[in-house]
C-alpha atoms as a PDB file:
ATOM      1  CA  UNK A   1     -39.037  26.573 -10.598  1.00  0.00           C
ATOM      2  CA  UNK A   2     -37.266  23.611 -12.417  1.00  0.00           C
ATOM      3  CA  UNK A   3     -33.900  24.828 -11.086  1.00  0.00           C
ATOM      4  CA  UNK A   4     -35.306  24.267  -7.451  1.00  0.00           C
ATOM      5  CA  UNK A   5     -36.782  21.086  -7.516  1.00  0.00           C
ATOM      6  CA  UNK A   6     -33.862  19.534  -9.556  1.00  0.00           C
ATOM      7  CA  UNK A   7     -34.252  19.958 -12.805  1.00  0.00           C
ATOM      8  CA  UNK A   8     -31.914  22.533 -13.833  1.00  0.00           C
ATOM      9  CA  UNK A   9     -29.102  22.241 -16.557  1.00  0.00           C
ATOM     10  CA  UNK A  10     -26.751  19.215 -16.700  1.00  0.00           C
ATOM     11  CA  UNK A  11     -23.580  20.700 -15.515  1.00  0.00           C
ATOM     12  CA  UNK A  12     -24.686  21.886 -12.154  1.00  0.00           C
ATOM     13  CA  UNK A  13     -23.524  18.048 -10.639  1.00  0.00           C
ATOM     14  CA  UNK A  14     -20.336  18.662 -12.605  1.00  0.00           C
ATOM     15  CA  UNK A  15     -19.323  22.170 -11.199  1.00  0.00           C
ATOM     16  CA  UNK A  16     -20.324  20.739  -7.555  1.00  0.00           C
ATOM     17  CA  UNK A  17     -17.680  17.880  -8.029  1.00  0.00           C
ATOM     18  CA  UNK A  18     -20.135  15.505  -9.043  1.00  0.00           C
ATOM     19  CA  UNK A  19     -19.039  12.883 -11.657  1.00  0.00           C
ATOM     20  CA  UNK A  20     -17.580  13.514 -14.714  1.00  0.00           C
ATOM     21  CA  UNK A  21     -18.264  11.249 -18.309  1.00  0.00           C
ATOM     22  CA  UNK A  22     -15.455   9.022 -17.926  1.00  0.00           C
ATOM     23  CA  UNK A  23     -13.668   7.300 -21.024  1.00  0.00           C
ATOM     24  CA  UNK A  24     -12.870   3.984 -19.562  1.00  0.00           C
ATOM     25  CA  UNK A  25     -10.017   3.810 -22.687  1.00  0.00           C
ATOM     26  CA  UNK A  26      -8.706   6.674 -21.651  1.00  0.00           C
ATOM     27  CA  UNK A  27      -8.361   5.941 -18.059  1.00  0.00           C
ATOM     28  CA  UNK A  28      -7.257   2.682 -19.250  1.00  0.00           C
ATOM     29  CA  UNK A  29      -4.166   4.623 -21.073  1.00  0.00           C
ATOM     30  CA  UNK A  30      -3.177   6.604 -18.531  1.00  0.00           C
ATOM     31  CA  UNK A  31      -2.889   4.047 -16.070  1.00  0.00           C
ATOM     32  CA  UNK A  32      -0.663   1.978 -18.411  1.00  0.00           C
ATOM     33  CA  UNK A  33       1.607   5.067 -18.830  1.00  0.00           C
ATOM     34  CA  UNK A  34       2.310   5.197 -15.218  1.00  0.00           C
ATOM     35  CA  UNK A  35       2.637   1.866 -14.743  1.00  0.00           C
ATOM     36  CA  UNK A  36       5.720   2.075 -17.870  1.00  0.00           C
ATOM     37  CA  UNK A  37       7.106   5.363 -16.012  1.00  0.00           C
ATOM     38  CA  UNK A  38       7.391   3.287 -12.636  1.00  0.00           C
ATOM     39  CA  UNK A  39       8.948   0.325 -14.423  1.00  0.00           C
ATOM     40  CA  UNK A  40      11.101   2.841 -16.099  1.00  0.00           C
ATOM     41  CA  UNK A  41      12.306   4.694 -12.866  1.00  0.00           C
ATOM     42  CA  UNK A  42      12.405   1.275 -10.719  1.00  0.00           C
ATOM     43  CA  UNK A  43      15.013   0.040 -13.676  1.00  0.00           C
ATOM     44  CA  UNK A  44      16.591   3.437 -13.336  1.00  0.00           C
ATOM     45  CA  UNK A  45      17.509   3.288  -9.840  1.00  0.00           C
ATOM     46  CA  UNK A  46      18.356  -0.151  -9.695  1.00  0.00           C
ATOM     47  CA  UNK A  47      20.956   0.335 -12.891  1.00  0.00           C
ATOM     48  CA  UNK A  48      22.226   3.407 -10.048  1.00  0.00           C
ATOM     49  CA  UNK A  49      23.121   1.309  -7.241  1.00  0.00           C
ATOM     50  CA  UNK A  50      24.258  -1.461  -9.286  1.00  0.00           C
ATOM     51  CA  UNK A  51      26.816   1.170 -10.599  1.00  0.00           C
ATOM     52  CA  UNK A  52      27.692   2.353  -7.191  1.00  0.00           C
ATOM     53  CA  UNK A  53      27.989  -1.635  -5.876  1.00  0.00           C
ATOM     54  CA  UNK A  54      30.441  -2.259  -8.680  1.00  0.00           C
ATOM     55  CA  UNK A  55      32.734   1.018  -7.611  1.00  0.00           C
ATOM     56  CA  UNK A  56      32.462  -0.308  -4.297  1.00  0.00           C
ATOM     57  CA  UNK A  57      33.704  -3.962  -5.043  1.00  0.00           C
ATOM     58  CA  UNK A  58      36.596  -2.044  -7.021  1.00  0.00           C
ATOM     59  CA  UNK A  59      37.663   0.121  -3.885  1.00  0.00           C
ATOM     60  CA  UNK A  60      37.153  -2.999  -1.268  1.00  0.00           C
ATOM     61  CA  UNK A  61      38.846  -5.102  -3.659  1.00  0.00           C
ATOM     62  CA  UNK A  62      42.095  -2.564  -3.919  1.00  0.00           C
ATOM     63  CA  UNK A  63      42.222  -2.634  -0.487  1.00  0.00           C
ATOM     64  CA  UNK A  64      41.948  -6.595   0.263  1.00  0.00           C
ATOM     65  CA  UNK A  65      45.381  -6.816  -2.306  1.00  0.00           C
ATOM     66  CA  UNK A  66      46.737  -4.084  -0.573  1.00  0.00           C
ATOM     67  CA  UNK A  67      46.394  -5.605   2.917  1.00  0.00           C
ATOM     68  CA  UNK A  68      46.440  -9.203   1.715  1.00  0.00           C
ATOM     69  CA  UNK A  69      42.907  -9.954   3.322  1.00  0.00           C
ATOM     70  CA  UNK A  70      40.502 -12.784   1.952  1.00  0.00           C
ATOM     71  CA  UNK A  71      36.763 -12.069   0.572  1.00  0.00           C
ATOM     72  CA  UNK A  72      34.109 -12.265   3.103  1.00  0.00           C
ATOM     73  CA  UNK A  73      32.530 -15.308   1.642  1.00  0.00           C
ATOM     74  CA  UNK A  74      35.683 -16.944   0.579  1.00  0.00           C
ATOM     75  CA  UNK A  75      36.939 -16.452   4.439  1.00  0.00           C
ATOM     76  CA  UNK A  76      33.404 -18.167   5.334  1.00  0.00           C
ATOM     77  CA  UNK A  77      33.761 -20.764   3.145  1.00  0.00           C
ATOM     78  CA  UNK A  78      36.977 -22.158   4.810  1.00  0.00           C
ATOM     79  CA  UNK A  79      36.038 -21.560   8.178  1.00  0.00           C
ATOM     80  CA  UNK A  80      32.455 -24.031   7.438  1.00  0.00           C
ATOM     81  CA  UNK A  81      35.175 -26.394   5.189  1.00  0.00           C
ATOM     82  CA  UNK A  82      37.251 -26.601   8.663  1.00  0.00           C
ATOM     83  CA  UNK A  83      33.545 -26.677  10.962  1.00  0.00           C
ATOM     84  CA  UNK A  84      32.841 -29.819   8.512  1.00  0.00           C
ATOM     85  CA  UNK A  85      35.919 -31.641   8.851  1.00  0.00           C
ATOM     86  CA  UNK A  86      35.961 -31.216  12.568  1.00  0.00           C
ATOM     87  CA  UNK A  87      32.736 -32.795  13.479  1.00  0.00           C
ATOM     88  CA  UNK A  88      32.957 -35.527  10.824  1.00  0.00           C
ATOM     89  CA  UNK A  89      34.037 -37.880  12.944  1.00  0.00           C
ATOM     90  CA  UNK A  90      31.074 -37.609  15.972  1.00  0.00           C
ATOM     91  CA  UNK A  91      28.715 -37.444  13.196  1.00  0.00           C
ATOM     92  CA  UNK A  92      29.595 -40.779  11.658  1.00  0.00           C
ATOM     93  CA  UNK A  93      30.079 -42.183  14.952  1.00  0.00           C
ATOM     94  CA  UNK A  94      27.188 -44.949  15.521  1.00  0.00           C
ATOM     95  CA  UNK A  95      25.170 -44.179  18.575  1.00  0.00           C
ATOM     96  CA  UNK A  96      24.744 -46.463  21.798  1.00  0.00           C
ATOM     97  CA  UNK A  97      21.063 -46.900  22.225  1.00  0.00           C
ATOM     98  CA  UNK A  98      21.256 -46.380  26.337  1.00  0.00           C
ATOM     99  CA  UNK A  99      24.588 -45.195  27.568  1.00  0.00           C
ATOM    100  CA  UNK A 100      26.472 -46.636  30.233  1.00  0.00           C
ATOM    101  CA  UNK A 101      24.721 -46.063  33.832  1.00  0.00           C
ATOM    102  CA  UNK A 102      21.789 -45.097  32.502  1.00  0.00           C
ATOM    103  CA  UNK A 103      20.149 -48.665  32.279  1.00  0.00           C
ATOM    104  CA  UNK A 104      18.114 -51.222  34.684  1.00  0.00           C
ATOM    105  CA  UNK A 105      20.989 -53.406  34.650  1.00  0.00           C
ATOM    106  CA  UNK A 106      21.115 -55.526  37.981  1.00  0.00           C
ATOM    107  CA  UNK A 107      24.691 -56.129  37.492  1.00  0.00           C
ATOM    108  CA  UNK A 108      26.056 -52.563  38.217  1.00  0.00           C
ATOM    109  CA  UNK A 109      23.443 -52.186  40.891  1.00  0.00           C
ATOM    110  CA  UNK A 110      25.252 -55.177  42.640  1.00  0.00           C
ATOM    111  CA  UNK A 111      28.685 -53.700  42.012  1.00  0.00           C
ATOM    112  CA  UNK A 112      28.167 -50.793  43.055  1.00  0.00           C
ATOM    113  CA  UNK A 113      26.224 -52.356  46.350  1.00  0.00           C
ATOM    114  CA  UNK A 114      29.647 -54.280  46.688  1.00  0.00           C
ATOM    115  CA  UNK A 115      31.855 -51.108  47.139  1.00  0.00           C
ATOM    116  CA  UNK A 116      29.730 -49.712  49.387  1.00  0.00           C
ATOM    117  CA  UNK A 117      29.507 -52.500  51.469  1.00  0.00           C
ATOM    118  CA  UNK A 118      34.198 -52.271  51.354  1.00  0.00           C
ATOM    119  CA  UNK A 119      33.883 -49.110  52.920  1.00  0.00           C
ATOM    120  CA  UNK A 120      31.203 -49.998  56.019  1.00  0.00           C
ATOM    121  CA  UNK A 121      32.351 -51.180  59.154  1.00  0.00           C
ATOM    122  CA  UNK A 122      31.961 -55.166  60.161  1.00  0.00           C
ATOM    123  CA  UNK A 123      28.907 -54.735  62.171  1.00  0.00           C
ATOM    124  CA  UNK A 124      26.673 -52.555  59.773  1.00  0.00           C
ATOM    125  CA  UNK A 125      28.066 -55.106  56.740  1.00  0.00           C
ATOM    126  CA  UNK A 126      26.507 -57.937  58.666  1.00  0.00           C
ATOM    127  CA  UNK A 127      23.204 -56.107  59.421  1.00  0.00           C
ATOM    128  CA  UNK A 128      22.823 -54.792  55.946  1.00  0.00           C
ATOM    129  CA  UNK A 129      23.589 -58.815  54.272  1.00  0.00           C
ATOM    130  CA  UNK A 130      20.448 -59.839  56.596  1.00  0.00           C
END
């Protein structure tokens, strides 16, 4: 009758895939190990490539000497060393504040009123002075 209403032996919630008694050191331990076997693998594969890189740089290297061609970087390098010494000059150059037909200036309205006025006949000159 104890079995039905709950009271039966301990292990019952154990062999149904209830919890177990857990040793928080122990969990503690094991968790530690895996972290040292990731650590261990991540330094493992990154020794790997570093070893395949360096073969790499050996083989691309032969063949730059063989074919006389620069480095990548060093190839950049010169090309932003010419990029620099071609735009040194506009970048010193001081500014104008408004450039030249841009402004209010009454002056260049007038001039420019004046060659208009050249190219009109007499009678349209005289009717556009008034």
């Amino acid at each position: 009758m104890k079995a039905a209403l709950g009271g039966g032996p301990p292990d019952v919630g154990k062999m149904l895939g209830g919890e177990e008694d857990k040793d928080p050191e122990a969990e503690k331990e094991k968790e530690e190990e895996r972290q040292e076997a990731l650590r261990q693998q991540e330094e493992e594969r990154k020794a790997k490539y570093a070893k395949m890189e360096a073969e790499r740089e050996v083989m691309r290297q032969g063949i730059r000497d063989k074919y006389g061609l620069k480095k990548k970087e060093e190839a950049e390098a010169e090309a932003q060393a010419a990029m620099d010494a071609a735009s040194e000059g506009s970048l010193t150059r001081p500014k104008k504040a408004v450039p030249s037909g841009c402004g209010d200036d009454d002056e260049e309205e007038e001039s420019i009123m004046d060659t208009v006025m050249k190219y009109l006949p007499g009678p349209l000159q005289d009717m556009l002075k008034k």
